[in-house]
PDB file of N, CA and C in Angstrom:
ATOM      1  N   UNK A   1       0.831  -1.193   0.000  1.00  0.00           N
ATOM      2  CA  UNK A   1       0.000   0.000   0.000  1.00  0.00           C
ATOM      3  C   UNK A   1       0.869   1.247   0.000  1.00  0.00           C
ATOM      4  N   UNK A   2       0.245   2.020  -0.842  1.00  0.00           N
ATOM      5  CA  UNK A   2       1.618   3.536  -0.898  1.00  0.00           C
ATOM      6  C   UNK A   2       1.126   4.070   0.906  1.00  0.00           C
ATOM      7  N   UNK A   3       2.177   5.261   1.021  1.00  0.00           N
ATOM      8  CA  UNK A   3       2.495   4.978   2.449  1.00  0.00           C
ATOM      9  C   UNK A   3       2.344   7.047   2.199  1.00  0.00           C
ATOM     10  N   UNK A   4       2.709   8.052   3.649  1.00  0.00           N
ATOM     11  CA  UNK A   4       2.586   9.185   3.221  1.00  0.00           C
ATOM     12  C   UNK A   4       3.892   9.717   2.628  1.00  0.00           C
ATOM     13  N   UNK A   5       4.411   9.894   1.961  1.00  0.00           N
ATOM     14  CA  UNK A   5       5.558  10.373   1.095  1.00  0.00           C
ATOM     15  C   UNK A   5       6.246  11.825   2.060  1.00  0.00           C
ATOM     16  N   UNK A   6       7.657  11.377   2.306  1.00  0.00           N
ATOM     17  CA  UNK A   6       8.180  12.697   3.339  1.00  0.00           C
ATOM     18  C   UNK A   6       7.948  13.976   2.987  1.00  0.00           C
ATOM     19  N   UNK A   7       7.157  14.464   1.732  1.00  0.00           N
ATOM     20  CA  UNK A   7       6.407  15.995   2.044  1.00  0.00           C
ATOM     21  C   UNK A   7       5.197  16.325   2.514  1.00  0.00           C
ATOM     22  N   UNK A   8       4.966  14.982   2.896  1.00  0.00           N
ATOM     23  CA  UNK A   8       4.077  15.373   4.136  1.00  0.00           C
ATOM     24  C   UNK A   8       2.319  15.515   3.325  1.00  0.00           C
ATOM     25  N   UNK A   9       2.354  15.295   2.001  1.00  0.00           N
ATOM     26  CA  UNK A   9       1.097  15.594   1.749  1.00  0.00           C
ATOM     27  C   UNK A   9       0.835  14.177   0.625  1.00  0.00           C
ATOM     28  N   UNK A  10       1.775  13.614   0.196  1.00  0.00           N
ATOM     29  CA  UNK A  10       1.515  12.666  -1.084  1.00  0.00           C
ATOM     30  C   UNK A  10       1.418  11.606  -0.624  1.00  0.00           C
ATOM     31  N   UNK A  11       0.344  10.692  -0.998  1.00  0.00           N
ATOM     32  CA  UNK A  11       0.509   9.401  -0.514  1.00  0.00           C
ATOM     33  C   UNK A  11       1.036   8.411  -1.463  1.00  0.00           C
ATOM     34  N   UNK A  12       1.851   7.837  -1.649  1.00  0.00           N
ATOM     35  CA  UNK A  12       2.626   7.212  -2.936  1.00  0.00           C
ATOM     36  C   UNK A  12       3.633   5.764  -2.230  1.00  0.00           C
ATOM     37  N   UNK A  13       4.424   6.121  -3.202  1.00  0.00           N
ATOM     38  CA  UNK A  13       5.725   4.333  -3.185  1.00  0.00           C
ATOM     39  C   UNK A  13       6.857   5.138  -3.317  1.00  0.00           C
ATOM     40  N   UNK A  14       7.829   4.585  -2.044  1.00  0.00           N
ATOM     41  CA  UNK A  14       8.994   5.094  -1.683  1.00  0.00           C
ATOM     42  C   UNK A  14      10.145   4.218  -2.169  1.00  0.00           C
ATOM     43  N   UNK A  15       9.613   2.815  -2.120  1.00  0.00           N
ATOM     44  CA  UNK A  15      10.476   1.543  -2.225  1.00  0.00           C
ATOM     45  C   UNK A  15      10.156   0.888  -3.627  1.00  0.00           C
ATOM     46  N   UNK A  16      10.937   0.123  -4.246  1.00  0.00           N
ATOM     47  CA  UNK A  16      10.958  -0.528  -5.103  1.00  0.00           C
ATOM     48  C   UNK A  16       9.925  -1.952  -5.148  1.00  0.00           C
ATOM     49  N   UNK A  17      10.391  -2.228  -3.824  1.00  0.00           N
ATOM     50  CA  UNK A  17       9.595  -3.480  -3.565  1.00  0.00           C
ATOM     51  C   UNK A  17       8.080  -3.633  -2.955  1.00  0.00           C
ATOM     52  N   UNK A  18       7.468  -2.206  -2.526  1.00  0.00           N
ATOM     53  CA  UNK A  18       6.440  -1.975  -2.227  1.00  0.00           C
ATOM     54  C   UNK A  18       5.617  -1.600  -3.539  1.00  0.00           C
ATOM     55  N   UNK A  19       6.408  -0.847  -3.914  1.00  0.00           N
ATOM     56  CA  UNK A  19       5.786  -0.759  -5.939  1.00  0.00           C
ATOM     57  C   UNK A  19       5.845  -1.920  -6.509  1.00  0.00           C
ATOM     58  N   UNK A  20       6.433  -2.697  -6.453  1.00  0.00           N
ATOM     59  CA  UNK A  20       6.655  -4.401  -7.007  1.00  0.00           C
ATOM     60  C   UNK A  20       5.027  -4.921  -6.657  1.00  0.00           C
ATOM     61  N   UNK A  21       5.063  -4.875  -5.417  1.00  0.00           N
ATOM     62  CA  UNK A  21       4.105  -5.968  -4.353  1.00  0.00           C
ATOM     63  C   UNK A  21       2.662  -5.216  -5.494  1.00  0.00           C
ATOM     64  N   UNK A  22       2.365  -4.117  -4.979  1.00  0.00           N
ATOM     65  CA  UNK A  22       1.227  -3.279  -5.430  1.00  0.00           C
ATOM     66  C   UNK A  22       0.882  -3.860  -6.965  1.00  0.00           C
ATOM     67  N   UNK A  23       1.903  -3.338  -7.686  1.00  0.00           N
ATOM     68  CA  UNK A  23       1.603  -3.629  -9.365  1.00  0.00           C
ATOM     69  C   UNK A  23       1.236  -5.085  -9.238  1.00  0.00           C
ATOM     70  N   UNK A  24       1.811  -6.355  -8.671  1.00  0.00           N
ATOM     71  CA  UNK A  24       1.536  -7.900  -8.782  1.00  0.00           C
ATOM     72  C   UNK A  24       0.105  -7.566  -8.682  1.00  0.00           C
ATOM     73  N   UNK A  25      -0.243  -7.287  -7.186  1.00  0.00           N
ATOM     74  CA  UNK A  25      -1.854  -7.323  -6.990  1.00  0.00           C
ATOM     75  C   UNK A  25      -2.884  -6.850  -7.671  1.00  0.00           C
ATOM     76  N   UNK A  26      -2.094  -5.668  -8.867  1.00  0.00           N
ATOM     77  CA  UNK A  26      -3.148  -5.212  -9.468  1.00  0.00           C
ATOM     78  C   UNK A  26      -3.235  -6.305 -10.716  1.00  0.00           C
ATOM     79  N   UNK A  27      -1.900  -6.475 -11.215  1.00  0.00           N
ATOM     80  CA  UNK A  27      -1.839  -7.585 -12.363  1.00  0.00           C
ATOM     81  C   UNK A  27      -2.869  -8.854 -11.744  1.00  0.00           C
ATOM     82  N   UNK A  28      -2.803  -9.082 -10.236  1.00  0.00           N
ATOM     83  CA  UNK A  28      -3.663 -10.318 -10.068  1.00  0.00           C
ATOM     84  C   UNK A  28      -5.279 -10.106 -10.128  1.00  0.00           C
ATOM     85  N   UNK A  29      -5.661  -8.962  -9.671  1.00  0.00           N
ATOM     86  CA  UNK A  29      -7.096  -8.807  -9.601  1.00  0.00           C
ATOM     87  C   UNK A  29      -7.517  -8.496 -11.224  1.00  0.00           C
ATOM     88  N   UNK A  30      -6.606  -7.576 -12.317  1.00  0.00           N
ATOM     89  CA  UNK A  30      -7.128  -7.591 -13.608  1.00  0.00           C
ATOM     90  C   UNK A  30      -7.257  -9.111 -14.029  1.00  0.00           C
ATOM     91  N   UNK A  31      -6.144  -9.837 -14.246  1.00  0.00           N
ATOM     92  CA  UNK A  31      -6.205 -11.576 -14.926  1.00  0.00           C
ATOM     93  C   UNK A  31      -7.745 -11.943 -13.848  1.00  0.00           C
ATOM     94  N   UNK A  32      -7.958 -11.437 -12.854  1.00  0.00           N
ATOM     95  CA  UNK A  32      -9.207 -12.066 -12.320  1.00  0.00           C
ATOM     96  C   UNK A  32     -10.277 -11.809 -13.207  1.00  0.00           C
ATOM     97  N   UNK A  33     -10.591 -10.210 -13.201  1.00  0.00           N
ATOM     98  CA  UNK A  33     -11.634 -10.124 -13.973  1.00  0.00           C
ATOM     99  C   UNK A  33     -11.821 -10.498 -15.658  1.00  0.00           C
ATOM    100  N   UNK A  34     -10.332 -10.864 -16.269  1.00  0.00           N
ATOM    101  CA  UNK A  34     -10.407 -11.073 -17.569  1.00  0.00           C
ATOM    102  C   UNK A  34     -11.276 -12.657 -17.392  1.00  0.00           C
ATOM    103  N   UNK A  35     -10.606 -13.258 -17.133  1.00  0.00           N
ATOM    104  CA  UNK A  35     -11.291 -14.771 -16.811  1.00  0.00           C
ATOM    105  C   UNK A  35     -12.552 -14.251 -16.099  1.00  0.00           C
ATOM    106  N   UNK A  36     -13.508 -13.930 -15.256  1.00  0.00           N
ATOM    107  CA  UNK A  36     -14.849 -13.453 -15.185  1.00  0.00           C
ATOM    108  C   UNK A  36     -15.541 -13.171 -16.437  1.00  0.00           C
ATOM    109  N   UNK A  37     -15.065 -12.055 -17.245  1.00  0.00           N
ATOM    110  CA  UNK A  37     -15.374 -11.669 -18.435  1.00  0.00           C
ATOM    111  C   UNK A  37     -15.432 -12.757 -19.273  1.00  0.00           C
ATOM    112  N   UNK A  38     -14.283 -13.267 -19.858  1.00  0.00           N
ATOM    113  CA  UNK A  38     -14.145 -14.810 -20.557  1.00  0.00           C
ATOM    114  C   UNK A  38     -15.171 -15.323 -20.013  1.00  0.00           C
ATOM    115  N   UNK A  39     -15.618 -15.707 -18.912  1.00  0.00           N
ATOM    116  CA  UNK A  39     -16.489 -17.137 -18.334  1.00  0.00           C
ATOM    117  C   UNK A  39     -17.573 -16.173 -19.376  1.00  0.00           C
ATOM    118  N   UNK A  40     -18.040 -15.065 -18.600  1.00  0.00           N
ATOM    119  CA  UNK A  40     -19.305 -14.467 -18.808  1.00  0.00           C
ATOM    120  C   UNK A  40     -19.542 -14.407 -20.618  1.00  0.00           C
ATOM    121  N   UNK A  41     -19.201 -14.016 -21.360  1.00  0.00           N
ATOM    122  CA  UNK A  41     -18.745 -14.168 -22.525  1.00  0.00           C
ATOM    123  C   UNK A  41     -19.328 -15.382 -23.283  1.00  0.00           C
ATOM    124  N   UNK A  42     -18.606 -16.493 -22.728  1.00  0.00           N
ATOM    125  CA  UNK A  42     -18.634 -17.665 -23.231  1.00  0.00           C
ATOM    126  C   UNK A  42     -19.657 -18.226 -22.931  1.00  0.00           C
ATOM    127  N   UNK A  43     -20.299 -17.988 -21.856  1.00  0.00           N
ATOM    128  CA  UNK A  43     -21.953 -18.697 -21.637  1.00  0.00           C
ATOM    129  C   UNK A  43     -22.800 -17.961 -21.850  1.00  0.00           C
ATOM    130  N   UNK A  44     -22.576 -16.450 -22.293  1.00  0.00           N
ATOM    131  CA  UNK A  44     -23.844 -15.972 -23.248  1.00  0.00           C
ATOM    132  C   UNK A  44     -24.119 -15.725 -24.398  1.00  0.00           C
ATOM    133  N   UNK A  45     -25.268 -15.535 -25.248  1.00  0.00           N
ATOM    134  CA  UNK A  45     -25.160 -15.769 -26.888  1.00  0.00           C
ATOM    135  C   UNK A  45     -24.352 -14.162 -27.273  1.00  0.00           C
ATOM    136  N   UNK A  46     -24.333 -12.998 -26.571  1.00  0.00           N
ATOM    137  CA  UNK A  46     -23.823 -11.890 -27.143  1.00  0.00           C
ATOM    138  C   UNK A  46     -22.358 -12.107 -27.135  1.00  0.00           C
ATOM    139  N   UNK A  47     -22.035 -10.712 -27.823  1.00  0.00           N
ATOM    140  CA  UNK A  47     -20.409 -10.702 -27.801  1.00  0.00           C
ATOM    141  C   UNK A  47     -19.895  -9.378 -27.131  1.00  0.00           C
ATOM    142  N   UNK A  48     -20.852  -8.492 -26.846  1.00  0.00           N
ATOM    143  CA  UNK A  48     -21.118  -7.167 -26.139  1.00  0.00           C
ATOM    144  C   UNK A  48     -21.968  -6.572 -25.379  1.00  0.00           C
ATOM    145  N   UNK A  49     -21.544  -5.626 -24.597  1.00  0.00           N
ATOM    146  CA  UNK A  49     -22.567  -4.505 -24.419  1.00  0.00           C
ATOM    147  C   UNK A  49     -23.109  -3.635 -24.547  1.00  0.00           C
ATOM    148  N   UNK A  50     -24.361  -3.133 -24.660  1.00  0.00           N
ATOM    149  CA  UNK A  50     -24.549  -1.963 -25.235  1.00  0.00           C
ATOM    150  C   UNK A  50     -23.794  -0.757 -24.707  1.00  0.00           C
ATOM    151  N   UNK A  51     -23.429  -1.055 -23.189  1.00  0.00           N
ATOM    152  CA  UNK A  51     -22.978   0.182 -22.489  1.00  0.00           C
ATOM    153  C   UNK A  51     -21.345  -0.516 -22.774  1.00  0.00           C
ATOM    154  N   UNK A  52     -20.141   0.117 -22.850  1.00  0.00           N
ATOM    155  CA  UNK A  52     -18.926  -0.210 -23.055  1.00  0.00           C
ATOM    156  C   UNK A  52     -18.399  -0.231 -21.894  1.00  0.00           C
ATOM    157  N   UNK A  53     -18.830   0.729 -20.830  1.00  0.00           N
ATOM    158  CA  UNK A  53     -18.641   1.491 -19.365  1.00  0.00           C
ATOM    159  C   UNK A  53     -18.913   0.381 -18.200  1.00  0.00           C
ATOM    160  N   UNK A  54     -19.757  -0.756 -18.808  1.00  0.00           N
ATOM    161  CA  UNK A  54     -19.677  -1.869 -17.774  1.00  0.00           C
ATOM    162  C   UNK A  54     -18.439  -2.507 -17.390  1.00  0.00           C
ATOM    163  N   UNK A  55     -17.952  -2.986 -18.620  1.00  0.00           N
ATOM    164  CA  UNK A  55     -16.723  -3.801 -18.985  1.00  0.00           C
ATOM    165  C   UNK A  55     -15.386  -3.399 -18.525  1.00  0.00           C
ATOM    166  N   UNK A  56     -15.376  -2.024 -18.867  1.00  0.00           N
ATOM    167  CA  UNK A  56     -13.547  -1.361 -18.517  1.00  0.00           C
ATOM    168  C   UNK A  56     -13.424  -0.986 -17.261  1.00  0.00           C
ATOM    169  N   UNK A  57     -11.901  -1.054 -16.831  1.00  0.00           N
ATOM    170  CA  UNK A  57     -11.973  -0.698 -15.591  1.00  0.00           C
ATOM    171  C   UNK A  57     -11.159   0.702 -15.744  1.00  0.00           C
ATOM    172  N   UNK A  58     -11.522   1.232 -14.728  1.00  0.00           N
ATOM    173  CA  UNK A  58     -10.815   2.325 -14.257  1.00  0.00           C
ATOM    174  C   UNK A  58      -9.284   2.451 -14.137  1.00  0.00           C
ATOM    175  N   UNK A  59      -8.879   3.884 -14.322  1.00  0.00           N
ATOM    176  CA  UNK A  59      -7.153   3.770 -14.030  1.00  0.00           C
ATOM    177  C   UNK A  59      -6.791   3.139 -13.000  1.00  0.00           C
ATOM    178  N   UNK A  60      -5.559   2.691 -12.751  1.00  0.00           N
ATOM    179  CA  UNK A  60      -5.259   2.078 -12.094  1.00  0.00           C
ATOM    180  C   UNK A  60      -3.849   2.852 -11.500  1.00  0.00           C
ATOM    181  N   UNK A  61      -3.968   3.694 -10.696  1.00  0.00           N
ATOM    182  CA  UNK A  61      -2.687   4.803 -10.958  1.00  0.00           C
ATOM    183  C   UNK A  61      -1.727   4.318  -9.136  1.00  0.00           C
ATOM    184  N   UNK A  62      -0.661   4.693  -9.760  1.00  0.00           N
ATOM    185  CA  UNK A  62       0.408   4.523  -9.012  1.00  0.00           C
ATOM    186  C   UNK A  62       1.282   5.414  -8.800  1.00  0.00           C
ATOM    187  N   UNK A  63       1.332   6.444  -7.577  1.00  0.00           N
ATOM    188  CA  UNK A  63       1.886   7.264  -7.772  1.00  0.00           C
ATOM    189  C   UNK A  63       3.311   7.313  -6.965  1.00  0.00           C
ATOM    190  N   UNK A  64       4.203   8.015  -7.442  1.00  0.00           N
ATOM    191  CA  UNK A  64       5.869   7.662  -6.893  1.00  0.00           C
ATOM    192  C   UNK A  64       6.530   9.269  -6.157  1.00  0.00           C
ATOM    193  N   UNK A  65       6.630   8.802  -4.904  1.00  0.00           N
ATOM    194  CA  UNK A  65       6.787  10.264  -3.950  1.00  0.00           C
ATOM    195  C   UNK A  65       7.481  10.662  -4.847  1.00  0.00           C
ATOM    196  N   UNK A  66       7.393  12.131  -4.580  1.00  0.00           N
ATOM    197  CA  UNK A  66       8.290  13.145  -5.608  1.00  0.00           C
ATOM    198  C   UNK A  66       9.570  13.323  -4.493  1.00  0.00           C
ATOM    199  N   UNK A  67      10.483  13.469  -5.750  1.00  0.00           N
ATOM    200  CA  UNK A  67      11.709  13.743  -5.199  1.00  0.00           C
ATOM    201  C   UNK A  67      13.049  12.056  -4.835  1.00  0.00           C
ATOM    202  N   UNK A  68      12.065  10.882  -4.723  1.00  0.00           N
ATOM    203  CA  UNK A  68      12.416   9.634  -4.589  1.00  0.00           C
ATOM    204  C   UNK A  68      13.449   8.966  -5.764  1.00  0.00           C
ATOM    205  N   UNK A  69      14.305   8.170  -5.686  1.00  0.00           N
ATOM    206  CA  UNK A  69      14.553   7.371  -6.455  1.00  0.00           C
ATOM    207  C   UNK A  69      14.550   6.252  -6.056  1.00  0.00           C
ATOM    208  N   UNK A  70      13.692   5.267  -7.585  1.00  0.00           N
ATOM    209  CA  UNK A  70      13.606   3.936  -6.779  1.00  0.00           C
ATOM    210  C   UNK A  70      14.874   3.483  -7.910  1.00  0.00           C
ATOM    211  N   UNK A  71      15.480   2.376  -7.156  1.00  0.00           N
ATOM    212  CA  UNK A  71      16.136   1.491  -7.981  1.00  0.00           C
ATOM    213  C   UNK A  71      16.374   0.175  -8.179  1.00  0.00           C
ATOM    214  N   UNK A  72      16.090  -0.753  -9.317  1.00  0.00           N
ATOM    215  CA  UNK A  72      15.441  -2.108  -9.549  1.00  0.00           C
ATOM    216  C   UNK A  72      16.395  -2.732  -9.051  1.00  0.00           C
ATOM    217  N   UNK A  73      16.554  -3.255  -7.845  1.00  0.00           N
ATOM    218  CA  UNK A  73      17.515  -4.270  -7.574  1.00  0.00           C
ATOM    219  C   UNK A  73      16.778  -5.833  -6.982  1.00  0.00           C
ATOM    220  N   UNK A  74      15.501  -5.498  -7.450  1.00  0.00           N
ATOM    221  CA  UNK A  74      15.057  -6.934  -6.695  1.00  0.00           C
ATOM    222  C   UNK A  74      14.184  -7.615  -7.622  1.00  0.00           C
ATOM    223  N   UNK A  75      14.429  -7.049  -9.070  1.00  0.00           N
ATOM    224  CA  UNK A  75      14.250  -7.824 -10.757  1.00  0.00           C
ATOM    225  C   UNK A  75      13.132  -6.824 -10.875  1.00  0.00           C
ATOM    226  N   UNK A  76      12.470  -6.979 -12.428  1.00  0.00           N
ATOM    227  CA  UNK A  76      12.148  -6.015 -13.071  1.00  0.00           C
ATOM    228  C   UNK A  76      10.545  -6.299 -12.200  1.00  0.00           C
ATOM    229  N   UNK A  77       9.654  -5.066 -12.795  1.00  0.00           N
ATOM    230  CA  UNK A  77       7.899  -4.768 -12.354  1.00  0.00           C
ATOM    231  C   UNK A  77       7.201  -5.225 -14.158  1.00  0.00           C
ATOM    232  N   UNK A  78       6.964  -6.272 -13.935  1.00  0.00           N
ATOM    233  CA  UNK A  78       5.946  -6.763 -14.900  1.00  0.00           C
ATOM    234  C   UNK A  78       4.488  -6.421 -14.708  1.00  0.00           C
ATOM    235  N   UNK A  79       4.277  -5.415 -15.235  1.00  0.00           N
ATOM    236  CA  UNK A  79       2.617  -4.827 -15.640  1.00  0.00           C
ATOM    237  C   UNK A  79       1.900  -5.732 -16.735  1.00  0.00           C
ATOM    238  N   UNK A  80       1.250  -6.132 -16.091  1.00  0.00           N
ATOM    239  CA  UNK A  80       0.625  -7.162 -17.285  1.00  0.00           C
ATOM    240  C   UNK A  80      -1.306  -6.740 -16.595  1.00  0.00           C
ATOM    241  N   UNK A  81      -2.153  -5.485 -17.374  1.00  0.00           N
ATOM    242  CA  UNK A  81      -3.039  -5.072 -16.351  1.00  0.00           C
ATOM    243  C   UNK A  81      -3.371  -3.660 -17.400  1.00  0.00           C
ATOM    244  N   UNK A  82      -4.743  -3.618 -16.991  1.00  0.00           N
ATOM    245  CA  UNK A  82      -4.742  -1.959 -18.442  1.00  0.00           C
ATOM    246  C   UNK A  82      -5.112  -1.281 -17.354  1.00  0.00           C
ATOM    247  N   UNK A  83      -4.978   0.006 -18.351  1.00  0.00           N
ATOM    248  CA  UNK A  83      -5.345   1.421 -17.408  1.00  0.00           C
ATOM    249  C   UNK A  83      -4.033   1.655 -16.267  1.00  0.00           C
ATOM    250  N   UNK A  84      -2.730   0.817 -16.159  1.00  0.00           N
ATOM    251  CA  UNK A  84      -2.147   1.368 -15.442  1.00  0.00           C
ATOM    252  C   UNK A  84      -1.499   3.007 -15.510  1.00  0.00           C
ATOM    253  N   UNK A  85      -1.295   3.459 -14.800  1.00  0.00           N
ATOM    254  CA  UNK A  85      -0.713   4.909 -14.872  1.00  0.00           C
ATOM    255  C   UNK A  85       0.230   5.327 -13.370  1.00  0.00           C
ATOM    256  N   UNK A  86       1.607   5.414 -13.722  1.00  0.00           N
ATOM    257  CA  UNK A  86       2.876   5.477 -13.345  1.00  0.00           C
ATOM    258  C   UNK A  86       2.668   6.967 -12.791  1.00  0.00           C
ATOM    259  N   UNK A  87       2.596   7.799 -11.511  1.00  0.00           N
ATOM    260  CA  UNK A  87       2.549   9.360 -11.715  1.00  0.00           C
ATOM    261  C   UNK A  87       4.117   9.237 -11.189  1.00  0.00           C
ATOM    262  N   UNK A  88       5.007  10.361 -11.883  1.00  0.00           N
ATOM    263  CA  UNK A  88       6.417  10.363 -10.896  1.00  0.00           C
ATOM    264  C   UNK A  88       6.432  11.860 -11.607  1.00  0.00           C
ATOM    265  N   UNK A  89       6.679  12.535  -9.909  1.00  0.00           N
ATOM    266  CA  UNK A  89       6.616  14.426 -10.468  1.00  0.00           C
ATOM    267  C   UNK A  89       8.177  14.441  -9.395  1.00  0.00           C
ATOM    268  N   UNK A  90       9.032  14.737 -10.297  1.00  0.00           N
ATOM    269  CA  UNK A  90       9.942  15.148  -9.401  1.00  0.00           C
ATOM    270  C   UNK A  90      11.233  13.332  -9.078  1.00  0.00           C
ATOM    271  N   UNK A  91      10.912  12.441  -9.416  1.00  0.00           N
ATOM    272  CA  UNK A  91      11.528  11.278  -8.867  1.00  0.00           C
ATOM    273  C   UNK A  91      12.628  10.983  -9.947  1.00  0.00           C
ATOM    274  N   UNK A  92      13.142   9.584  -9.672  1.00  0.00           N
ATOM    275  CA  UNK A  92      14.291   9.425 -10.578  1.00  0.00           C
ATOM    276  C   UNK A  92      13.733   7.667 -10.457  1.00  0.00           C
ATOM    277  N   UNK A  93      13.112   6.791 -11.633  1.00  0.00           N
ATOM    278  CA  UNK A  93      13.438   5.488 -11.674  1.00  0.00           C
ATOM    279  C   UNK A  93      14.514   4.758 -11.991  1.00  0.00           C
ATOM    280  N   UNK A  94      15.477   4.090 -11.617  1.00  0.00           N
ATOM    281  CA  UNK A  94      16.775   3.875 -12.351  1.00  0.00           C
ATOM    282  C   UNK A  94      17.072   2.119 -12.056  1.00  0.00           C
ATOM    283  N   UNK A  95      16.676   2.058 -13.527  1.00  0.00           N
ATOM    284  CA  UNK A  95      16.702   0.654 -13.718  1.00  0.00           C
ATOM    285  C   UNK A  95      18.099  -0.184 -14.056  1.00  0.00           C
ATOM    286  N   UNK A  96      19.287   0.558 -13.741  1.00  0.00           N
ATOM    287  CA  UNK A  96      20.546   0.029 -13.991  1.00  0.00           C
ATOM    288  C   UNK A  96      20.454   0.256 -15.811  1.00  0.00           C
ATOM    289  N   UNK A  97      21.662  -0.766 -15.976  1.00  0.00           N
ATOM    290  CA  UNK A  97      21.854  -1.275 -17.125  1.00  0.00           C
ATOM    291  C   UNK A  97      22.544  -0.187 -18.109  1.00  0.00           C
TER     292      UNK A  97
END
């Protein structure tokens, strides 16, 4: 869970591995609802909805204290999940290499 960020007003990800943990869970709850969708899908005669707004989910935003640098030392953040959105105002990500 993002935590309060040392200016005292942002609530965000300080650590690499707390941004790790977060993104998994979101990657796990999207693959949830894709398979929901799939089931739902597959046992009814349509292929849609009229409303599009049922189906999609919302951003999924992640925001990175300003001023922070995280750096990947505990292997890469596989986003596999839509609508994610990365906010970093002020930070430094530094993925080696």
């Amino acid at each position: 869970l993002p935590s309060l960020c040392s200016d005292g007003v942002t609530l965000g990800f300080d650590s690499w591995a707390t941004l790790k943990a977060a993104v998994q869970e979101a990657n796990s709850l999207s693959a949830e609802r894709f398979m929901k969708w799939s089931e739902y899908f597959a046992t009814n005669s349509f292929t849609a909805f009229q409303d599009d707004s049922l189906y999609y989910e919302e951003d999924i935003v992640f925001t990175i204290c300003p001023g922070v640098t995280l750096r990947a030392r505990k292997g890469p953040i596989m986003i596999n999940s839509e609508n994610v959105v990365l906010e970093c105002e002020g930070c430094v990500i530094d993925v080696g290499g």
